[in-house]
N, C-alpha and C. Protein backbone atom coordinates (compact mmCIF):
# COMPACT_ATOMS: atom_id res chain seq x y z
N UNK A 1 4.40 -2.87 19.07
CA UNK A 1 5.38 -3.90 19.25
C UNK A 1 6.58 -3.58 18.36
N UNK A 2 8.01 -3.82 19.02
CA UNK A 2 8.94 -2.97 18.15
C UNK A 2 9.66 -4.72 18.48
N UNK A 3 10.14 -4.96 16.93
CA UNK A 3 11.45 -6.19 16.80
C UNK A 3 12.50 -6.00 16.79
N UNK A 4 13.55 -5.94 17.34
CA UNK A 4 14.88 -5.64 17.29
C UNK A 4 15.46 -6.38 16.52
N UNK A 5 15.74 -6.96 15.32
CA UNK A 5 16.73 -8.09 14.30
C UNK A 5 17.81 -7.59 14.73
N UNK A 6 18.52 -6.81 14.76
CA UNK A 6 19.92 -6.37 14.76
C UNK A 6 20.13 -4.77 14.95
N UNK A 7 21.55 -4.07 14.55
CA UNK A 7 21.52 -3.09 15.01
C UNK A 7 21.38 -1.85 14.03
N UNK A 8 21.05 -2.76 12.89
CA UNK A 8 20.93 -2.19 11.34
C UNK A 8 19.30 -2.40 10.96
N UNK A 9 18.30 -3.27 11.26
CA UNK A 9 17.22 -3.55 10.78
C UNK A 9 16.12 -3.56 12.42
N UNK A 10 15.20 -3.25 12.61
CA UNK A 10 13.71 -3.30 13.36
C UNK A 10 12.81 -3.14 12.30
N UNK A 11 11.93 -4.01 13.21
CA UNK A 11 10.22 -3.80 12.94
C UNK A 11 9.18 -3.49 13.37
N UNK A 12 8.46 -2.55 13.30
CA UNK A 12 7.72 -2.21 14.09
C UNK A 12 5.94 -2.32 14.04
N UNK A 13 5.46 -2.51 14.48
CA UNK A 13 3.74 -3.27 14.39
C UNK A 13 3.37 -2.66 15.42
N UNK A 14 1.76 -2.07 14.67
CA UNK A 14 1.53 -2.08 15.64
C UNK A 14 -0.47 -1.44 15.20
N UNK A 15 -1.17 -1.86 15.86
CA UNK A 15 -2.47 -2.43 15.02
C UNK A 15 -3.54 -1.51 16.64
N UNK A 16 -4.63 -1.12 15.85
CA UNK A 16 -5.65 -0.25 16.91
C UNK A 16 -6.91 -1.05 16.24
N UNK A 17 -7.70 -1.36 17.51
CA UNK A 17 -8.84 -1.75 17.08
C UNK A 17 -9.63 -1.47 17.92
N UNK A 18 -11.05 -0.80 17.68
CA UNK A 18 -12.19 -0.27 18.14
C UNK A 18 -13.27 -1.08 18.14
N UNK A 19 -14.18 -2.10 18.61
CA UNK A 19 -15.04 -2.71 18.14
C UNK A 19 -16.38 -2.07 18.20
N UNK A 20 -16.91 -0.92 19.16
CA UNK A 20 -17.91 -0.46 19.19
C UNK A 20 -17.31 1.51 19.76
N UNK A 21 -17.96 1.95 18.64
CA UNK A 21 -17.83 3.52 19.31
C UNK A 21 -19.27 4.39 19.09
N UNK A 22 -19.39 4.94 20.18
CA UNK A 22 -20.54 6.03 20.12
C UNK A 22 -20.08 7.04 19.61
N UNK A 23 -21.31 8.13 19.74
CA UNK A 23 -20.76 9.38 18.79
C UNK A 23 -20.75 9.48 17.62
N UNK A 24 -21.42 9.04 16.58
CA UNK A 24 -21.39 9.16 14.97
C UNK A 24 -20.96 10.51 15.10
N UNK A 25 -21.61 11.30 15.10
CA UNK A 25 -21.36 12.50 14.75
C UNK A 25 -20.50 13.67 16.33
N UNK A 26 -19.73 14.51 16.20
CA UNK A 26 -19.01 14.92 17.06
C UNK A 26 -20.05 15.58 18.19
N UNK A 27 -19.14 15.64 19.25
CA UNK A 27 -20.07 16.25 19.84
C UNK A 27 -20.48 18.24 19.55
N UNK A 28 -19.54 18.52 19.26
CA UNK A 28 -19.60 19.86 18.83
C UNK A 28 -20.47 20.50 17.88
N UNK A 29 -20.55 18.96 16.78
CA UNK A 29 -21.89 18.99 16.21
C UNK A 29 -23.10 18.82 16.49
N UNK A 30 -23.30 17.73 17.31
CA UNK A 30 -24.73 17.83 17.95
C UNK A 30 -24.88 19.35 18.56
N UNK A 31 -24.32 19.81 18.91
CA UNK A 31 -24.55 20.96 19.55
C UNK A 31 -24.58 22.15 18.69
N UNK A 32 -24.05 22.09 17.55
CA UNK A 32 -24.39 23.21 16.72
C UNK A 32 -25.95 22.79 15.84
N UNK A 33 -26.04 21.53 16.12
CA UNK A 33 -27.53 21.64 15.20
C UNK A 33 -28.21 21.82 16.17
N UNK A 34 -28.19 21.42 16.92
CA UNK A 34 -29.38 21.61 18.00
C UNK A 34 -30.02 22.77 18.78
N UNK A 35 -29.25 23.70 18.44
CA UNK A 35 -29.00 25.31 18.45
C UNK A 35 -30.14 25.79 18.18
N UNK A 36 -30.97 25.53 17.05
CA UNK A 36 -32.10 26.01 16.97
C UNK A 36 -33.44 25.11 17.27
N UNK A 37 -33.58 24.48 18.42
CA UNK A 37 -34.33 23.19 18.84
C UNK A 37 -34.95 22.31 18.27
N UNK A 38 -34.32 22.03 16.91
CA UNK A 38 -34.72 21.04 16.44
C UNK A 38 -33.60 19.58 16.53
N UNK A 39 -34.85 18.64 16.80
CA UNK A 39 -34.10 17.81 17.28
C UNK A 39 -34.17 15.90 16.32
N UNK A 40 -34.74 16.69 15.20
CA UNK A 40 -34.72 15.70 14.24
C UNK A 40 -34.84 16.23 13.00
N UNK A 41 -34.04 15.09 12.16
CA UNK A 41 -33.35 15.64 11.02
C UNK A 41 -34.14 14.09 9.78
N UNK A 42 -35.09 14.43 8.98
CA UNK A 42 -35.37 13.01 8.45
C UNK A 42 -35.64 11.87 9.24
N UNK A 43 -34.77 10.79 8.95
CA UNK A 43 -34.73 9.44 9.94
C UNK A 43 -33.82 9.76 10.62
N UNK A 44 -32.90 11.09 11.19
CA UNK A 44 -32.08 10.86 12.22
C UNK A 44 -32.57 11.93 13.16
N UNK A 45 -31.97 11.39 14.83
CA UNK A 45 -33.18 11.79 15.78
C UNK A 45 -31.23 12.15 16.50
N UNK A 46 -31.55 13.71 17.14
CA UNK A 46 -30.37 13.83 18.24
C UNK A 46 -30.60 14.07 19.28
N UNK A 47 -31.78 13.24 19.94
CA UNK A 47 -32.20 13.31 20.99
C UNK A 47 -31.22 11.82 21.95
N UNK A 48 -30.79 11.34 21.17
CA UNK A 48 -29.84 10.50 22.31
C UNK A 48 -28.38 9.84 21.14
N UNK A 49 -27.47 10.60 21.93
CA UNK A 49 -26.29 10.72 21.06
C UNK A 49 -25.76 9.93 21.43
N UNK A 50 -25.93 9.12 22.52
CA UNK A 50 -25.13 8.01 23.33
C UNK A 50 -25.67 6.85 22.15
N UNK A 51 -26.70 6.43 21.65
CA UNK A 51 -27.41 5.20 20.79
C UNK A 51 -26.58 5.28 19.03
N UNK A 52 -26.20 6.81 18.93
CA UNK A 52 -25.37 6.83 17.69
C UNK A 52 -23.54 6.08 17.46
N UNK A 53 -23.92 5.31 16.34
CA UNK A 53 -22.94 4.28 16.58
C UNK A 53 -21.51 4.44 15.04
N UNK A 54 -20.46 4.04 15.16
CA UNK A 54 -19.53 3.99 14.05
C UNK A 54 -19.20 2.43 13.97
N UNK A 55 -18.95 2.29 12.93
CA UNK A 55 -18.28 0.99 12.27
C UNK A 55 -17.23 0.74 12.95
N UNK A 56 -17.01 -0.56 13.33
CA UNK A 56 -15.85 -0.83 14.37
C UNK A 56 -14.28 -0.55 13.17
N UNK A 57 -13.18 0.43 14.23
CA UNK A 57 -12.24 0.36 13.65
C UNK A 57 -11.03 0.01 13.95
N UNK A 58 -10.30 -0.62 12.53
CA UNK A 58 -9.12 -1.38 12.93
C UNK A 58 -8.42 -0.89 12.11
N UNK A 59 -6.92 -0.79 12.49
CA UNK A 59 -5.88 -0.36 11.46
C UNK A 59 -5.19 -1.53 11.98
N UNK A 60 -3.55 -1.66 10.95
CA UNK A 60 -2.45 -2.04 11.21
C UNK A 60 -1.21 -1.76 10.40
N UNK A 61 -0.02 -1.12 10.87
CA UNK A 61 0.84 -0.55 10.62
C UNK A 61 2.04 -1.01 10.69
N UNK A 62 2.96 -1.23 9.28
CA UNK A 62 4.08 -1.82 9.58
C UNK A 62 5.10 -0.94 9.20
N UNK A 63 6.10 -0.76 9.95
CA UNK A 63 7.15 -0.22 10.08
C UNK A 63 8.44 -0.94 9.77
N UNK A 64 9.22 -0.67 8.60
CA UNK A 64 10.76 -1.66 8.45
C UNK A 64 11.96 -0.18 8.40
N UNK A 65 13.03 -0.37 9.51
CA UNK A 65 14.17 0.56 9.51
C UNK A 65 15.17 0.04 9.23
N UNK A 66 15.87 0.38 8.39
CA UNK A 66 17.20 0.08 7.94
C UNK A 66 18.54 1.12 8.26
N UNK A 67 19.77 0.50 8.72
CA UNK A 67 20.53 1.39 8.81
C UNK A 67 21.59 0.94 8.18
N UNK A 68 22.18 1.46 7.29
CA UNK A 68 23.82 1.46 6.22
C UNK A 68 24.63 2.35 6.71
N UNK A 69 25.67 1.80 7.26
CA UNK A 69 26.99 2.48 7.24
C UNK A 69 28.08 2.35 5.94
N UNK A 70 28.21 3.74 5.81
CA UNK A 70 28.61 3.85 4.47
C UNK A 70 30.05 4.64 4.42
N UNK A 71 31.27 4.43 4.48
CA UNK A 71 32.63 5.17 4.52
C UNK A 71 31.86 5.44 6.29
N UNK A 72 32.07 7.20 6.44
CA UNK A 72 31.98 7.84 7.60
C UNK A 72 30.70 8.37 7.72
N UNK A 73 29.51 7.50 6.81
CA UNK A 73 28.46 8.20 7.04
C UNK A 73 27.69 7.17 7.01
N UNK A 74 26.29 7.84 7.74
CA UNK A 74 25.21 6.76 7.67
C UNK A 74 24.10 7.15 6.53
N UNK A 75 23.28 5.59 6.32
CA UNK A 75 22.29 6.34 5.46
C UNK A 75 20.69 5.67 6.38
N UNK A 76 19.69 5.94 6.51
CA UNK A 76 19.06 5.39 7.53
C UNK A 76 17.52 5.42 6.22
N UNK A 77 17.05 4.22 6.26
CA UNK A 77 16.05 3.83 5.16
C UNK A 77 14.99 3.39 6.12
N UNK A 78 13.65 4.38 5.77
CA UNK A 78 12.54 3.89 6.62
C UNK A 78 11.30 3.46 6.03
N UNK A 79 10.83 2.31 5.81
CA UNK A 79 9.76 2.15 5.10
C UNK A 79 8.23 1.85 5.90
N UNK A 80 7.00 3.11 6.17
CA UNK A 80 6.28 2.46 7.16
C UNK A 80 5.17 2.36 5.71
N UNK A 81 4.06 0.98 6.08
CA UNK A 81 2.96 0.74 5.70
C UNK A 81 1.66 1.15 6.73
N UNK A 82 1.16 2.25 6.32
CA UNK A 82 0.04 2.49 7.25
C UNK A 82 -1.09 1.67 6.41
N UNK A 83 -2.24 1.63 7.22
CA UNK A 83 -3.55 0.97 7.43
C UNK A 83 -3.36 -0.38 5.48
N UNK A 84 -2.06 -1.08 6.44
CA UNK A 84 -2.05 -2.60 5.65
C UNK A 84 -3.23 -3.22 4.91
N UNK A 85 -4.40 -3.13 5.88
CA UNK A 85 -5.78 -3.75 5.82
C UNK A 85 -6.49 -2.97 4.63
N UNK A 86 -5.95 -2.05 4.14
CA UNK A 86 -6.71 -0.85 2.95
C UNK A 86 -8.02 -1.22 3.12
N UNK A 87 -8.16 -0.76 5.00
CA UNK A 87 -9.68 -0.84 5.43
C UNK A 87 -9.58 0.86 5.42
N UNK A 88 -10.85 1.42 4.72
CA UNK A 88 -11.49 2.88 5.31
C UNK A 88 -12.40 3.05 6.41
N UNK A 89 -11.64 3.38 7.20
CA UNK A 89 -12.85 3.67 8.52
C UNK A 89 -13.13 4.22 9.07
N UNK A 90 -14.38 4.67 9.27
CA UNK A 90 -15.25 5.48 9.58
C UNK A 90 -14.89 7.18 10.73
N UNK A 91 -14.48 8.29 10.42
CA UNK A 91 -14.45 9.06 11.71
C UNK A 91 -15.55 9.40 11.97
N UNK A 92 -16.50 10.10 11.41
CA UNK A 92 -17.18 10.86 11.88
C UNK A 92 -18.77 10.76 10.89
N UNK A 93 -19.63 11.31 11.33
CA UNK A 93 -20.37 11.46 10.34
C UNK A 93 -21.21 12.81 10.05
N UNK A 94 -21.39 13.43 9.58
CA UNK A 94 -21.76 14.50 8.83
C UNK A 94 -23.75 14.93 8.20
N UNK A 95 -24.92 15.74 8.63
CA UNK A 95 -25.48 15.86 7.57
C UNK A 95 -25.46 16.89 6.81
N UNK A 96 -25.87 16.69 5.46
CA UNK A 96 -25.54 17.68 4.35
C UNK A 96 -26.67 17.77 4.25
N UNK A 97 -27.43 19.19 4.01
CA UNK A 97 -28.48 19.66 3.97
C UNK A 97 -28.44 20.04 2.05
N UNK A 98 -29.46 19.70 1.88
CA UNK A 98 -30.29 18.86 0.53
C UNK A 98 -31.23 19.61 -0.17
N UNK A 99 -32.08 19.52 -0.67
CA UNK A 99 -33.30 19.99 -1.43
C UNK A 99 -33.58 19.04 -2.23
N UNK A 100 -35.76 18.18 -1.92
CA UNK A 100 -35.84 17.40 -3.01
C UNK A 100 -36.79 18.12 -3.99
N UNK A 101 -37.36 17.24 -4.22
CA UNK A 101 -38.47 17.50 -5.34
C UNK A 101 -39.17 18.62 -5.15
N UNK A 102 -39.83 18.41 -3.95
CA UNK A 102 -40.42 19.55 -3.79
C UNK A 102 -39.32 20.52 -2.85
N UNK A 103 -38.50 20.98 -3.20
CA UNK A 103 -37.50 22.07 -2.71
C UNK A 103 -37.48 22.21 -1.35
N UNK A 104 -38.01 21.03 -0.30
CA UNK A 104 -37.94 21.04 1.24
C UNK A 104 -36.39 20.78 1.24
N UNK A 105 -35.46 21.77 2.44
CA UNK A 105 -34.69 20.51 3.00
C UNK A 105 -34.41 19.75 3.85
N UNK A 106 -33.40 18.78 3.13
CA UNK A 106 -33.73 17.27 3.25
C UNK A 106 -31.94 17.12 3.72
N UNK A 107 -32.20 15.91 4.46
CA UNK A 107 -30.60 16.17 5.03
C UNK A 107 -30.06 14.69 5.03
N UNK A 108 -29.33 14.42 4.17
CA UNK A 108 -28.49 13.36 3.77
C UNK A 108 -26.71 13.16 4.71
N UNK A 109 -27.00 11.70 4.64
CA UNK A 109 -26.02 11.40 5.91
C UNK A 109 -24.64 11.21 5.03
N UNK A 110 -23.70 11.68 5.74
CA UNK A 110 -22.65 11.07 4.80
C UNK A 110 -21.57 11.03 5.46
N UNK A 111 -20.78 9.78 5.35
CA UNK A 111 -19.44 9.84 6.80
C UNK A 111 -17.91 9.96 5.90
N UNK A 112 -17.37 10.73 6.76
CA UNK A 112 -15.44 11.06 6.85
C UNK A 112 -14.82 9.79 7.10
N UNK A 113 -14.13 8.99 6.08
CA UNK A 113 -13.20 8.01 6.22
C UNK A 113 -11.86 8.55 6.62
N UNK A 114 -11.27 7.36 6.83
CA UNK A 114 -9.66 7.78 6.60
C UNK A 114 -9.27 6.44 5.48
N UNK A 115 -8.23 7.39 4.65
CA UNK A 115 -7.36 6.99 3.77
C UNK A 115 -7.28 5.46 3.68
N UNK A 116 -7.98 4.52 3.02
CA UNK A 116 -7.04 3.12 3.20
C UNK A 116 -5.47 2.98 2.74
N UNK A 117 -4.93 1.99 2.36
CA UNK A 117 -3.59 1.81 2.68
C UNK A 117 -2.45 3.15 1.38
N UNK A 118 -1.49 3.34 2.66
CA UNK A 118 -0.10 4.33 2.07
C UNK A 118 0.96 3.80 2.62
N UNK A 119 1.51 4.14 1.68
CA UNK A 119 3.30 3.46 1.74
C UNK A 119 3.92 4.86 1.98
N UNK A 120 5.07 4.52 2.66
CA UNK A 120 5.88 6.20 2.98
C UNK A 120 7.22 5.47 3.03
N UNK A 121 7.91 5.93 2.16
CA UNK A 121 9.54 5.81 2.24
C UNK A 121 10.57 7.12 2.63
N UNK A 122 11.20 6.88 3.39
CA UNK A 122 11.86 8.55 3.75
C UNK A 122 14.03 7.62 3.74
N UNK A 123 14.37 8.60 3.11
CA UNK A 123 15.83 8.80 3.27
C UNK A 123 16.59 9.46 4.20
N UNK A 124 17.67 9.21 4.78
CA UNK A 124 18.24 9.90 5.68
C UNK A 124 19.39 9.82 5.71
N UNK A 125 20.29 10.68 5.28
CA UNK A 125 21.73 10.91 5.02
C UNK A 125 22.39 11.38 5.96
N UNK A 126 23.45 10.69 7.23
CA UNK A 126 24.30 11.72 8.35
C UNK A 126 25.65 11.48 7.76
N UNK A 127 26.05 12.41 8.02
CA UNK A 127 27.69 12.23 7.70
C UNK A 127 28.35 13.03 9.04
């Protein structure tokens, strides 16, 4: 959603939300573990990749543009706020192969976030 205020200032919004995704883990991965026919890993089973699930995800992103005319030049001020919500959520998930006690390994789950919230300011000088 883009706001037009004027011909100097917009806003821009604009928000993604996922409530259910399959696929924990990529598919490229299931397929590289499975390579050697094993098809369970501890408590995780890749015998049905469709039942593997991610944390529902939501971002929301605000965008403020400013434009200054200045003598014969412009200066153009952009301030976006990515993931506002400084929610981390979930891409992918990963196992990391382990060793316990007794030196079996053991394969621990561990998932790829993305970044919660960043600010980005950029300058822009035309003359």
């Amino acid at each position: 959603m883009v706001w037009k205020y004027s011909n100097s200032l917009s806003i821009n919004i604009k928000s993604r939300w996922i409530p259910k995704r399959y696929w924990a883990f990529t598919r490229a991965y299931y397929d590289y573990l499975t390579t050697h026919n094993e098809l369970n890993y501890g408590d995780y089973s890749l015998t049905k990749p469709d039942e593997d699930e991610l944390n529902p995800y939501f971002t929301l992103d605000i965008g403020l543009n400013m434009r200054f005319n200045i003598s014969n030049s412009v200066l153009l001020l952009n301030l976006n706020l990515q993931n506002v919500t400084n929610r981390e959520n979930e891409i992918s998930n990963v196992l990391t192969p382990q060793r316990n006690s007794q030196q079996d390994i053991i394969y621990k789950k561990t998932s790829r976030v993305t970044a919660g919230f960043i600010p980005y300011l950029s300058l822009k000088l035309d003359f």
